[in-house]
Protein backbone atom coordinates (compact mmCIF):
# COMPACT_ATOMS: atom_id res chain seq x y z
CA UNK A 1 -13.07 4.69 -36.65
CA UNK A 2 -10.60 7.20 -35.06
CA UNK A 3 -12.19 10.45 -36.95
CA UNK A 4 -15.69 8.66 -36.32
CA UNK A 5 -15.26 9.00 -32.42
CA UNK A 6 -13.52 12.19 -32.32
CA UNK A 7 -16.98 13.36 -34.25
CA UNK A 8 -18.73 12.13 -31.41
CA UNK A 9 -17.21 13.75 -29.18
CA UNK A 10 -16.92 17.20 -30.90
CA UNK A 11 -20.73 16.83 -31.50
CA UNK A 12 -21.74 17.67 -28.30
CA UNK A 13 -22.36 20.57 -25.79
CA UNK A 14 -19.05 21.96 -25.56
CA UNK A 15 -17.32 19.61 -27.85
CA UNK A 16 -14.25 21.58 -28.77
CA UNK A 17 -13.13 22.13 -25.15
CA UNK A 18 -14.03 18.57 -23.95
CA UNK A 19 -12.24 17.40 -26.76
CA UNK A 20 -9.32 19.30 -26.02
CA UNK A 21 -8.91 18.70 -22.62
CA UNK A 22 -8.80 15.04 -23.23
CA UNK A 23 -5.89 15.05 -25.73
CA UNK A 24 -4.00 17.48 -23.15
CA UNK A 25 -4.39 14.64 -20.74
CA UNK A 26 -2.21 12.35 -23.20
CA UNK A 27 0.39 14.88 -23.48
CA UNK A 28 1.07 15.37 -19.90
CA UNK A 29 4.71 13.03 -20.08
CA UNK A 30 5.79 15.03 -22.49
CA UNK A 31 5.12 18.80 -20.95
CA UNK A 32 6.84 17.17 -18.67
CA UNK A 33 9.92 16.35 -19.84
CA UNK A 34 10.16 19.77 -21.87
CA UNK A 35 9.43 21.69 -18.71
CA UNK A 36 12.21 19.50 -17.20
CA UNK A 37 14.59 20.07 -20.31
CA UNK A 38 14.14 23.73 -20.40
CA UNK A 39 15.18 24.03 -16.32
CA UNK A 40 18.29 26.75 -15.61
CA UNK A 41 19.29 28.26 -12.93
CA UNK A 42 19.95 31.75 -11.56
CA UNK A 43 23.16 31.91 -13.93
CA UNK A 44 21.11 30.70 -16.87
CA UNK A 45 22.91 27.05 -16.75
CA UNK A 46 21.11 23.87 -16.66
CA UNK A 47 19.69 22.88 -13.31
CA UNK A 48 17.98 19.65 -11.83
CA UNK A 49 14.31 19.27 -10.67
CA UNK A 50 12.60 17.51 -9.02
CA UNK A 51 10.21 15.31 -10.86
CA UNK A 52 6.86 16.11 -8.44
CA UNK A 53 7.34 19.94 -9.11
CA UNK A 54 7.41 18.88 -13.14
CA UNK A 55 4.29 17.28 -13.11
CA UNK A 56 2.38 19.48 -11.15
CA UNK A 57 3.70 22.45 -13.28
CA UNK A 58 2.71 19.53 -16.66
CA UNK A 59 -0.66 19.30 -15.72
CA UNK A 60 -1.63 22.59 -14.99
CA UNK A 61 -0.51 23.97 -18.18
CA UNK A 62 -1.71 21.46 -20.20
CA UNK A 63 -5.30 22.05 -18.92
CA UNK A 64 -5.04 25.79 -18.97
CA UNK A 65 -4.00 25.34 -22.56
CA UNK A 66 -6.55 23.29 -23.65
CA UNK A 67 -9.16 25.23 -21.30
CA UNK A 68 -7.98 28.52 -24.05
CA UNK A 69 -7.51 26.47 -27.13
CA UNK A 70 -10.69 24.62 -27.18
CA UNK A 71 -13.30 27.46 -26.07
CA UNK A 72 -11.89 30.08 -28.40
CA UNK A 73 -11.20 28.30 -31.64
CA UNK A 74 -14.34 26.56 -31.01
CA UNK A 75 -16.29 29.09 -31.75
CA UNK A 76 -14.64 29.44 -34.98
CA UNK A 77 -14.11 25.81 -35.55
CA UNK A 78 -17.45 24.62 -36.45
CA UNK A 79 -18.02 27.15 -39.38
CA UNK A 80 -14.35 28.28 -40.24
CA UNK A 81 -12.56 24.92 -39.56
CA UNK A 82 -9.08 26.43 -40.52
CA UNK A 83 -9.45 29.50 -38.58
CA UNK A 84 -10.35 27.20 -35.69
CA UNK A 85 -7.25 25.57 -35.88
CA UNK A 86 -5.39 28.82 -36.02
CA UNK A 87 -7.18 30.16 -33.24
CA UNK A 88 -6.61 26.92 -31.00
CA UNK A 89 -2.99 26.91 -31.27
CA UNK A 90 -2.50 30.53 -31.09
CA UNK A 91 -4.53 30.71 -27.69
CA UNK A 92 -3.07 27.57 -26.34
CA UNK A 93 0.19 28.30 -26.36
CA UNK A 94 0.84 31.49 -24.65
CA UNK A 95 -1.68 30.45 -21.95
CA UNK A 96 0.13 27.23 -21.41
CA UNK A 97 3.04 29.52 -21.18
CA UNK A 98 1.92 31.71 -18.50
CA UNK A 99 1.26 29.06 -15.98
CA UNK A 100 5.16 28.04 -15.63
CA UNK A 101 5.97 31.32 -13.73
CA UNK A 102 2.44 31.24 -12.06
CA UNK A 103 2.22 27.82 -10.41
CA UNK A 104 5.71 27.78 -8.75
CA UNK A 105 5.37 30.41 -6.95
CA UNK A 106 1.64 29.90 -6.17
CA UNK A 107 3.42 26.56 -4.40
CA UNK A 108 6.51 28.18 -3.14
CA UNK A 109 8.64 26.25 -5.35
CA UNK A 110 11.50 28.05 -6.99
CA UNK A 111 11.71 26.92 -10.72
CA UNK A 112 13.53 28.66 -13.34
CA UNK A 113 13.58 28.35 -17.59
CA UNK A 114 15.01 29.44 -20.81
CA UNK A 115 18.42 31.38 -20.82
CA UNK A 116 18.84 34.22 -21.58
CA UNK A 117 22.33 36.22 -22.23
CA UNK A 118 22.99 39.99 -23.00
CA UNK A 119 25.99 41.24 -20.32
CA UNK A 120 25.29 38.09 -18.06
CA UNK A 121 22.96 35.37 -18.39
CA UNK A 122 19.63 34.46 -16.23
CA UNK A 123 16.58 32.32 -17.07
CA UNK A 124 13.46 34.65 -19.14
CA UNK A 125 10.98 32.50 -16.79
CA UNK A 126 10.85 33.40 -13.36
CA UNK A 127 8.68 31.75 -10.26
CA UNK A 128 9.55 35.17 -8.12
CA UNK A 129 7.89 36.84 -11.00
CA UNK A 130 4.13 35.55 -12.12
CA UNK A 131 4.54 37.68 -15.11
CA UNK A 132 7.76 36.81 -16.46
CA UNK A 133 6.21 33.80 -18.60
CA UNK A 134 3.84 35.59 -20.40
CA UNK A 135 6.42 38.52 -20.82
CA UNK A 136 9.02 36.71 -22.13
CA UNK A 137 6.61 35.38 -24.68
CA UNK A 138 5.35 38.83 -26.26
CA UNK A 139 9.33 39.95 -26.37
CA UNK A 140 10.28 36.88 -28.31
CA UNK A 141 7.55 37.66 -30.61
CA UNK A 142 8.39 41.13 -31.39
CA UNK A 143 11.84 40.00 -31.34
CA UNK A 144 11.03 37.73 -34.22
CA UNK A 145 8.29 39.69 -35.69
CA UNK A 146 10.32 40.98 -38.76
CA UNK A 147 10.78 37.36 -40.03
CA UNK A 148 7.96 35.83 -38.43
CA UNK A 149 4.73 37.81 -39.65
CA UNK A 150 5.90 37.68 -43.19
CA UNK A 151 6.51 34.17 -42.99
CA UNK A 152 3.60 33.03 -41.72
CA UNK A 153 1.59 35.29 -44.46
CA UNK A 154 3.16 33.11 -46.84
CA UNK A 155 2.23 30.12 -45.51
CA UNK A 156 -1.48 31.44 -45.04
CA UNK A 157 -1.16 32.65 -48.80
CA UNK A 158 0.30 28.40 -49.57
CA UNK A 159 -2.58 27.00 -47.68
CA UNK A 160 -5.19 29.10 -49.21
CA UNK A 161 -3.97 28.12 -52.49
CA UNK A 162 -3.94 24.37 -51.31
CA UNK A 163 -7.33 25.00 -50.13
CA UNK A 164 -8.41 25.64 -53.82
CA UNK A 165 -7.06 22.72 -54.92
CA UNK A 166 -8.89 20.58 -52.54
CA UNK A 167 -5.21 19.36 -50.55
CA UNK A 168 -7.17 20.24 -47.15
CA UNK A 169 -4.92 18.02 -44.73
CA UNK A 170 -1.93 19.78 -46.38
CA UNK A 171 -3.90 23.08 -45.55
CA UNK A 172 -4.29 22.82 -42.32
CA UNK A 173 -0.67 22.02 -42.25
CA UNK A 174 -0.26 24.77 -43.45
CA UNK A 175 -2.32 26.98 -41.21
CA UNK A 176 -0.73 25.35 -38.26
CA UNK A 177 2.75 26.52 -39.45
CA UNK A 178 1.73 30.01 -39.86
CA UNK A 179 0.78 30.14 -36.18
CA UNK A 180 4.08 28.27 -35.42
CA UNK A 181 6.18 30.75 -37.26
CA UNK A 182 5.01 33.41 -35.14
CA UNK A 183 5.41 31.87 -31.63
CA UNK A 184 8.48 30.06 -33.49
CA UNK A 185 11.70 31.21 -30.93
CA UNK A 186 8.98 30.43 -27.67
CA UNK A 187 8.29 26.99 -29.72
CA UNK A 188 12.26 26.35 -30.10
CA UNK A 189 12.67 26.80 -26.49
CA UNK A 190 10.28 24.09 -26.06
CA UNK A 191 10.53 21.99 -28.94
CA UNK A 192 8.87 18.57 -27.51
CA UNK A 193 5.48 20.29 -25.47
CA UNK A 194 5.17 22.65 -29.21
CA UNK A 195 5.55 19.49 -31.72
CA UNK A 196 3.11 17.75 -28.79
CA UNK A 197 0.66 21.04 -29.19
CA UNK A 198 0.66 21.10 -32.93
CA UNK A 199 0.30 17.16 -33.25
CA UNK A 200 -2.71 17.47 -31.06
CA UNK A 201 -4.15 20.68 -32.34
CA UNK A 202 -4.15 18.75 -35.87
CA UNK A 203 -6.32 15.69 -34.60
CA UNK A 204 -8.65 18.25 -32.62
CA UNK A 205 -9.03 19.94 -35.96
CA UNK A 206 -9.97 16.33 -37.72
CA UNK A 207 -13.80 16.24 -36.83
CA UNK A 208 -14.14 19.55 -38.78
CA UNK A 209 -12.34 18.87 -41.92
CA UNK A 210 -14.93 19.56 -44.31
CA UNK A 211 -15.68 16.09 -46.16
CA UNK A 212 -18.36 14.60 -48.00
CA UNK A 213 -20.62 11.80 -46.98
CA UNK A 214 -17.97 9.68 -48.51
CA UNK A 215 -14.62 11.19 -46.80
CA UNK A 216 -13.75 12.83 -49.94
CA UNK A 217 -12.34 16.57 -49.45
CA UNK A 218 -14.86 18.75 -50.52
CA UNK A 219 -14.41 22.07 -52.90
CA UNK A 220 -12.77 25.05 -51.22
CA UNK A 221 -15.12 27.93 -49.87
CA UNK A 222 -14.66 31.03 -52.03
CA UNK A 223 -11.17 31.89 -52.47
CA UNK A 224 -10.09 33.41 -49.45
CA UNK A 225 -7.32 32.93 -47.18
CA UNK A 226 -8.67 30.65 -44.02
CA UNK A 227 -10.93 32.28 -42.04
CA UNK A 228 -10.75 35.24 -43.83
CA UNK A 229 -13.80 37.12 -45.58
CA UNK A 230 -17.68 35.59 -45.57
């Protein structure tokens, strides 16, 4: 009954981005709490705020996440299902991202996240700085890259081969790890809003899981990894 409405709501004009603005709305407690957890302050240790500033901060990245997630793996997700996914989760979370230096200081609040420690330490995001979000995310994935990329290759590689054995839930698995391995040390940093973004990127992906008129997986395309080829 679950999949059944979530079809429903996929089917129609703009489906993908309506549907993913409505799980975002269920996963506004616990944005919160991670944007909350991951609080420092100017000397990188953990700070206190206050609760209001949290869910302000909560809502508007969950929307602007969902906004990118659902428009551009929707246009992949109703042909390329896995690519979809990949795409979802790989625009979601960087947007998401950006909006924690950008709606502080758009409020005047001061809010600060993530240490960071080379000679001294001092949080990566900044609300004096709208960019420091967004560039703290591309250096943790170069930072990471030499594990990272090749990592998530080989998971692409295991869920392609899953794929041609008809195990498509454990595909998109997966396909959602590969993404996860690449944004993995921004994902660490925020453990509870990423788990919350991959749990709800999976049931986004559900009304596209190609099935047959009786819910049974059906073959793989031609063997390609997701998304890849024609």
């Amino acid at each position: 009954m679950l999949i059944t409405g979530l079809r429903s709501i996929a089917a129609r004009p703009g489906g993908p981005t309506i549907l993913a603005l409505g799980l975002a709305v269920l996963s506004i407690p616990f944005a919160t709490a991670a944007i909350v957890l991951a609080a420092v302050d100017g000397s990188g240790d953990p700070a206190a705020m206050d609760l209001d500033l949290a869910i302000v901060m909560a809502v508007a990245a969950v929307v602007a996440g969902a906004l990118a997630g659902g428009t551009i793996g929707g246009f992949a997700v109703r042909r390329r299902p896995y690519l979809g996914l990949a795409l979802a989760i790989g625009a979601a979370w960087p947007v998401a991202l950006a909006t924690l230096s950008i709606v502080p200081g758009l409020i005047d609040r001061a809010y600060g996240a993530v240490r960071l420690c080379f000679d001294s330490c001092s949080p990566i995001i900044r609300s004096d700085s709208a960019l420091s979000a967004i560039g703290g995310y591309g250096v943790s994935v170069l930072m990471t890259a030499a594990i990272a990329v090749p990592a998530a290759g080989l998971l692409l590689f295991l869920g392609w081969e899953l794929g041609r054995r008809r195990r498509r839930t454990l595909q998109a698995l997966f396909v959602a790890g590969a993404v996860v391995a690449v944004d993995s040390w921004s994902m660490w940093n925020g453990a509870l809003a990423a788990a919350t973004l991959a749990v709800g990127a999976l049931i986004w992906f559900a009304p596209w899981r190609p099935v047959d008129a009786a819910g049974n997986d059906v073959p793989a395309a031609p063997p390609v990894p997701p998304g890849w080829g024609t």
